[in-house]
N, C-alpha and C. Protein backbone atom coordinates (compact mmCIF):
# COMPACT_ATOMS: atom_id res chain seq x y z
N UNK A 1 16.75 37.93 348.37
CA UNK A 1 17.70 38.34 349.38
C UNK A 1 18.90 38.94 348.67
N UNK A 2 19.45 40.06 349.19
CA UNK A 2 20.67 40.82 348.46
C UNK A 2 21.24 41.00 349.59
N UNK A 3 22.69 40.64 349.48
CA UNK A 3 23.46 41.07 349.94
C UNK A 3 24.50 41.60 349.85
N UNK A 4 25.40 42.84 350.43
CA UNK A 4 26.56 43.28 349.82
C UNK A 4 27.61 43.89 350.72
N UNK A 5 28.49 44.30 350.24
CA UNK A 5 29.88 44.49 350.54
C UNK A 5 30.76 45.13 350.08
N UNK A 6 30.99 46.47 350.44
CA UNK A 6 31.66 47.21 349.67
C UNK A 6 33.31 47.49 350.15
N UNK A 7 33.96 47.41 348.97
CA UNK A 7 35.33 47.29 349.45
C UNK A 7 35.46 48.84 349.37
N UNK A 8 36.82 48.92 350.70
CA UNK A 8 37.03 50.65 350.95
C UNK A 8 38.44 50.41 350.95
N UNK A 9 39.27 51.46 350.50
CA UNK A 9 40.61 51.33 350.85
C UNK A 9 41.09 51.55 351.87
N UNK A 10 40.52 52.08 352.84
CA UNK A 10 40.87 52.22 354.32
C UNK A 10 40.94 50.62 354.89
N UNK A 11 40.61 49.80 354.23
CA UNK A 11 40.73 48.48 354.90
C UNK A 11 41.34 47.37 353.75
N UNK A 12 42.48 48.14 352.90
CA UNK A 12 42.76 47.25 351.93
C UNK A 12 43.53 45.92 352.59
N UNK A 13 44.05 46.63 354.14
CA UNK A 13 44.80 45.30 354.81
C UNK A 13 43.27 44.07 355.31
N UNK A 14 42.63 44.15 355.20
CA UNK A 14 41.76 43.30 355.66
C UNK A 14 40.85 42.59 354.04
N UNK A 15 41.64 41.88 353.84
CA UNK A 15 40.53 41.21 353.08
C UNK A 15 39.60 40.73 352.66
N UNK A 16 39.22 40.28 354.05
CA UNK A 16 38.07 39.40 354.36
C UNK A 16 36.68 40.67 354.72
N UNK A 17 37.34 42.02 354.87
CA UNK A 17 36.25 43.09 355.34
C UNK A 17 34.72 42.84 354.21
N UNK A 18 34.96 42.95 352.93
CA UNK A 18 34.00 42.92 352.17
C UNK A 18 32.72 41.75 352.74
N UNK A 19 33.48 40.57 352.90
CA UNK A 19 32.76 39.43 353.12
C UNK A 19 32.17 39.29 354.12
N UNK A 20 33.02 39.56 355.65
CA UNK A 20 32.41 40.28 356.77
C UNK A 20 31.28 40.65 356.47
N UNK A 21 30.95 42.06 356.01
CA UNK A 21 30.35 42.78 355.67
C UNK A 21 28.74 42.18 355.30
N UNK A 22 29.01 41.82 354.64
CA UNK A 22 27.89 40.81 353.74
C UNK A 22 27.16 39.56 354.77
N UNK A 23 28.17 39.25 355.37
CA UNK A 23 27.60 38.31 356.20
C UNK A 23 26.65 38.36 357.65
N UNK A 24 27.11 39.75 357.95
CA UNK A 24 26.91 40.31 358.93
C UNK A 24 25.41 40.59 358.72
N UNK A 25 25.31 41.14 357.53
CA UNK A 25 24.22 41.17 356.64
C UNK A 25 23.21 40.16 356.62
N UNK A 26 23.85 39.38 356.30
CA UNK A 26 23.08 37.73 356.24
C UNK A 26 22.25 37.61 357.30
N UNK A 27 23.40 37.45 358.66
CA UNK A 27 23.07 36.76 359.95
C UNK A 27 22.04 37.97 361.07
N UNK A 28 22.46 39.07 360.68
CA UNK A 28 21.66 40.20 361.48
C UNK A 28 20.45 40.60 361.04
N UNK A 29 20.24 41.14 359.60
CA UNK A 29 19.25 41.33 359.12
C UNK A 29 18.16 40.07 358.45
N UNK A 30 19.26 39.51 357.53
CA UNK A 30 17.88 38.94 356.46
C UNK A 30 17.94 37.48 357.45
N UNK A 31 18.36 36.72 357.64
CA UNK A 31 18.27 35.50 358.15
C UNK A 31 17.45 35.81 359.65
N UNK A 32 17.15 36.67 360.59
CA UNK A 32 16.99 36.56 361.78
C UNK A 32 15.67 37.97 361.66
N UNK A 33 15.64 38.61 360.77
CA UNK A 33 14.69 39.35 360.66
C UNK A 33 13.61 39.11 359.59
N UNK A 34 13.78 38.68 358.88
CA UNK A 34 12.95 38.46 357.50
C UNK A 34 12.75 37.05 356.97
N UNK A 35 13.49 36.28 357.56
CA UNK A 35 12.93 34.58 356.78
C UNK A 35 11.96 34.12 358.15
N UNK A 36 11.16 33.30 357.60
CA UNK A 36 10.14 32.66 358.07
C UNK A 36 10.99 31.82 359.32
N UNK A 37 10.32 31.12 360.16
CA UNK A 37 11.19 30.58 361.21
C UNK A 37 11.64 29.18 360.49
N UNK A 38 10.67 28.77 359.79
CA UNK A 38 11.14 27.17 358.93
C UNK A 38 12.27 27.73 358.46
N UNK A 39 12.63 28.18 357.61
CA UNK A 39 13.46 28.80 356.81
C UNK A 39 14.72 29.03 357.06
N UNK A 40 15.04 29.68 358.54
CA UNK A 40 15.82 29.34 358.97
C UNK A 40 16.25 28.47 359.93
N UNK A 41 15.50 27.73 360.27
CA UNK A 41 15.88 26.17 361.07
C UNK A 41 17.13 25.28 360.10
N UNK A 42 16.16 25.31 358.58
CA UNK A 42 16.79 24.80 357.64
C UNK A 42 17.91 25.43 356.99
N UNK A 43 18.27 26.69 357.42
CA UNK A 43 19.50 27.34 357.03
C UNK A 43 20.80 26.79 357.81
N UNK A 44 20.39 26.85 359.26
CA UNK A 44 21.02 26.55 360.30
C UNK A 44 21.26 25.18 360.40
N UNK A 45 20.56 24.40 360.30
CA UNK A 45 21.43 22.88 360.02
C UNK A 45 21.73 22.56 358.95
N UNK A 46 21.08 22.90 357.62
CA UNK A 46 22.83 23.52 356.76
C UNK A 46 23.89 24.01 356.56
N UNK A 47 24.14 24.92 356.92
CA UNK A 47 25.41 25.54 357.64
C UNK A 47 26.26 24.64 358.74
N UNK A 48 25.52 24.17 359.60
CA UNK A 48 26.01 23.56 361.05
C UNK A 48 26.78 22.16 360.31
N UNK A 49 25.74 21.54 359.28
CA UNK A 49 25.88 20.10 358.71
C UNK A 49 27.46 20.30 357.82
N UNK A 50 26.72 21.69 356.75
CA UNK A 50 28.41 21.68 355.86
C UNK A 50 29.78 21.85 357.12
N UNK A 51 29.49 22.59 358.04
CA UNK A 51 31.13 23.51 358.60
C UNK A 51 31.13 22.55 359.64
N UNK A 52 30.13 21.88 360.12
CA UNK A 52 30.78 21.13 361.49
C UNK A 52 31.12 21.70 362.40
N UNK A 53 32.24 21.05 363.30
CA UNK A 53 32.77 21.78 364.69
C UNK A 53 34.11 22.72 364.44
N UNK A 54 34.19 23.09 363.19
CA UNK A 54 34.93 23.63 362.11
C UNK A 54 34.30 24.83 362.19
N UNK A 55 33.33 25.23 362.00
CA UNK A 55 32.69 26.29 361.71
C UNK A 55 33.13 27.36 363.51
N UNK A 56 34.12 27.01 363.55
CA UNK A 56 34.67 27.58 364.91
C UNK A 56 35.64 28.84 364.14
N UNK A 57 36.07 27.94 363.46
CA UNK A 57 37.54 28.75 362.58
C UNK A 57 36.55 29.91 361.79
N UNK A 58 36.04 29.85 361.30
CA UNK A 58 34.90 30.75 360.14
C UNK A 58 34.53 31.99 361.71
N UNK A 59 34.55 31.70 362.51
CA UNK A 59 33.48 32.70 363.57
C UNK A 59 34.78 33.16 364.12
N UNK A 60 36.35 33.10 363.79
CA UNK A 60 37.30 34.22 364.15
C UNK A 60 37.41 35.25 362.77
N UNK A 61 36.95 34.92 361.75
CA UNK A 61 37.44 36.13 360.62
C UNK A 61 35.65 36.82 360.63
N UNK A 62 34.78 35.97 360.84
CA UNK A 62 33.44 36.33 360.67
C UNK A 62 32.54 36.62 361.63
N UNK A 63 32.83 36.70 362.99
CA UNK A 63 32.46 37.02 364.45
C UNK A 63 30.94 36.70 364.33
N UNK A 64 30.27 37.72 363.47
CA UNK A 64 28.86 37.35 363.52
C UNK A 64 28.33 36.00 363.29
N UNK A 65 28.91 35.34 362.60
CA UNK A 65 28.65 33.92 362.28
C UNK A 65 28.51 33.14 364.32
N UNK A 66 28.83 33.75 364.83
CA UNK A 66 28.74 33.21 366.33
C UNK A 66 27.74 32.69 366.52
N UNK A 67 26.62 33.37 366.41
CA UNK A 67 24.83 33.31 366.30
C UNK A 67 24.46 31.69 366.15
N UNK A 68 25.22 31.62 364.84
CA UNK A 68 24.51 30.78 364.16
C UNK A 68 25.05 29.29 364.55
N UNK A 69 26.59 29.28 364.56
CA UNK A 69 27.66 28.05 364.77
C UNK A 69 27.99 27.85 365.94
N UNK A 70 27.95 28.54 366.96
CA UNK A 70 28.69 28.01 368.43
C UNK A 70 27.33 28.50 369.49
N UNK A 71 26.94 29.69 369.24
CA UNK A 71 25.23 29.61 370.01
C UNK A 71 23.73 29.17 369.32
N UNK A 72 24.40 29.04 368.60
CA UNK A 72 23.05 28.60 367.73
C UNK A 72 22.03 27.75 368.46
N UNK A 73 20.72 27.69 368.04
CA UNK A 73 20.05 26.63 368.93
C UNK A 73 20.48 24.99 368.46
N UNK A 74 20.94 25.00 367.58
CA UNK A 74 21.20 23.35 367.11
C UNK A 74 22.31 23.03 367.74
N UNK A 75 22.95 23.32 368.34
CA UNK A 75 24.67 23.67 368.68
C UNK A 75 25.14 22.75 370.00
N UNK A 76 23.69 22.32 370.89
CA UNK A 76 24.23 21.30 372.18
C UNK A 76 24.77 20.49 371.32
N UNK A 77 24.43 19.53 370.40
CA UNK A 77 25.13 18.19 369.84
C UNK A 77 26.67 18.69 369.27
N UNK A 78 27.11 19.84 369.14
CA UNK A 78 28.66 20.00 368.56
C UNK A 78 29.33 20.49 369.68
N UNK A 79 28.93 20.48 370.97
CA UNK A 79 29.31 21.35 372.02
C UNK A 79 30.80 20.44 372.39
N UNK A 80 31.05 19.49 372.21
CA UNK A 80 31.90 18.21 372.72
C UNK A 80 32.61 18.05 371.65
N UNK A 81 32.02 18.48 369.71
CA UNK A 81 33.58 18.28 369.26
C UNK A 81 34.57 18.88 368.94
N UNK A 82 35.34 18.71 368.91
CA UNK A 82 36.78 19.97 369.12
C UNK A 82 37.13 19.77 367.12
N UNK A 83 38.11 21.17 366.75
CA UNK A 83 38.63 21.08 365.67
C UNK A 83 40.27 21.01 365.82
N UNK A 84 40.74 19.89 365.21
CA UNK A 84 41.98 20.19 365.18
C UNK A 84 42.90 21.26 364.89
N UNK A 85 44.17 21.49 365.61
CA UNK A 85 44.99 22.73 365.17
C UNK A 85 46.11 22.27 363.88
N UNK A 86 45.55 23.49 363.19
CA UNK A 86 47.14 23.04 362.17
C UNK A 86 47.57 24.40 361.50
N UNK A 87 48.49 24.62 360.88
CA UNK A 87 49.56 25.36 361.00
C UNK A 87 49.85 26.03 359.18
N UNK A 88 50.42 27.14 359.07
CA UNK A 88 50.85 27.60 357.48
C UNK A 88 49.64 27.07 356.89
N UNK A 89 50.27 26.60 355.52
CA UNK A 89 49.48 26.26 354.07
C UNK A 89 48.24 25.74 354.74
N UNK A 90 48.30 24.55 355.76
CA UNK A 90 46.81 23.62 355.61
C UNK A 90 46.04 24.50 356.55
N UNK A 91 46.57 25.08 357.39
CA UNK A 91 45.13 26.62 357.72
C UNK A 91 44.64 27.11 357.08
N UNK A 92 45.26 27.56 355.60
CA UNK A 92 44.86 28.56 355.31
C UNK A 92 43.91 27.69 354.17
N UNK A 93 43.87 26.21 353.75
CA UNK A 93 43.72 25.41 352.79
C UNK A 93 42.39 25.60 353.33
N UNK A 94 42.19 24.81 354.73
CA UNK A 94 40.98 24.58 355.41
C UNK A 94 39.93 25.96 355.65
N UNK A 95 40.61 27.18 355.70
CA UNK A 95 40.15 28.28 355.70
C UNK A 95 39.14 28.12 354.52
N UNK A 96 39.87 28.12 353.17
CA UNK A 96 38.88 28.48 352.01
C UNK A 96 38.42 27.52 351.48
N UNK A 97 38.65 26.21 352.34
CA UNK A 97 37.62 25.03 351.77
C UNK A 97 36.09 25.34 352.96
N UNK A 98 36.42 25.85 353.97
CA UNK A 98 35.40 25.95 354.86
C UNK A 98 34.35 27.22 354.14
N UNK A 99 35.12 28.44 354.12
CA UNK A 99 34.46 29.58 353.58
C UNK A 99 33.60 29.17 352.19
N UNK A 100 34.07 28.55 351.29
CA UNK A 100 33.39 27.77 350.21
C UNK A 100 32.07 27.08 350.14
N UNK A 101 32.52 25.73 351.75
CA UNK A 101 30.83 24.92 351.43
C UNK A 101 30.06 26.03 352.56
N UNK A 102 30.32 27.17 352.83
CA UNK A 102 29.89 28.13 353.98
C UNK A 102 28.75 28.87 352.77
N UNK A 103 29.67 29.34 351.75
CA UNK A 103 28.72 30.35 350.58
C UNK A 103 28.05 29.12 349.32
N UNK A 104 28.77 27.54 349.52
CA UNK A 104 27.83 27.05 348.95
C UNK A 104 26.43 26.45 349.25
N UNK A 105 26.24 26.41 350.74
CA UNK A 105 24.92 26.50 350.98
C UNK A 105 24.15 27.56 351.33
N UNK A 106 24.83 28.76 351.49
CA UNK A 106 24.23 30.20 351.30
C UNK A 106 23.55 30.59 349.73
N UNK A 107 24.12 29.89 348.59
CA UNK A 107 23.79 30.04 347.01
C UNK A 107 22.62 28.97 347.39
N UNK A 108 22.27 28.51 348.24
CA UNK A 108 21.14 27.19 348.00
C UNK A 108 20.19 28.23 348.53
N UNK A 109 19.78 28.69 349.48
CA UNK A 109 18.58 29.52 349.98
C UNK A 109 18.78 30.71 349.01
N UNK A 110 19.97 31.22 348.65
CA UNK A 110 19.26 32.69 347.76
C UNK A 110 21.19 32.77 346.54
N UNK A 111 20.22 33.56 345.54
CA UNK A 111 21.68 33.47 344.43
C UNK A 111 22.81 34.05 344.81
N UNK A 112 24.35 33.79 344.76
CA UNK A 112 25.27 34.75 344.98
C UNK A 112 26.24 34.82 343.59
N UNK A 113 26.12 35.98 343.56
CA UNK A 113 27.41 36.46 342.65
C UNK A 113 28.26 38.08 343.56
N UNK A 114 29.93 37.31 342.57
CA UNK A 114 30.71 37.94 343.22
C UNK A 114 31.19 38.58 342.02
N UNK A 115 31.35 40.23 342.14
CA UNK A 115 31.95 40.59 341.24
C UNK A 115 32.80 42.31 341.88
N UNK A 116 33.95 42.74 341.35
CA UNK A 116 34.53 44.00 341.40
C UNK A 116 34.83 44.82 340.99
């Protein structure tokens, strides 16, 4: 599985565009077109298991991630839990601790490297 993301300067204000990008990738093409259905059952309650009812916050910078975390078929049992709100530094803390175990169980089904 390859995935990628090319940074453009037309979107140097968006940071997160590259990653977008890639993910969109993930969730549209290779995960929903090309893995076996086991394959991704087990993607999906990995993902669901690392991000939790958390994985709410990840599906405003990553939209496509919607699929997988809030409609997903595993998704009645998180339908009831809420994520707390919080504010400055610990948003942004929880942001890239979430985005993290998000691409560290994405490195478990296929390799990632990041480079520019």
């Amino acid at each position: 599985m390859f995935l990628s993301g090319k940074f453009q300067i037309s979107t140097v204000q968006d940071p997160h565009a590259v990653f977008r990008s890639a993910i969109s990738q993930l969730v549209n093409e290779q995960l929903f077109v090309r893995q076996k259905a086991e394959t991704k059952v087990v993607f999906l309650e990995r993902i669901q298991e690392a991000v939790g009812a958390e994985g709410r916050l990840l599906v405003a910078i990553f939209p496509t991630l919607e699929r997988l975390l809030i409609n997903g078929p595993l998704q009645q049992d998180r339908a009831k839990e809420e994520c707390h709100d919080v504010q400055g530094t610990e948003a942004v803390q929880r942001f890239q601790f979430l985005f993290c175990k998000l691409f560290r169980v994405i490195s478990t089904i296929c390799p990632v490297v990041f480079f520019g």
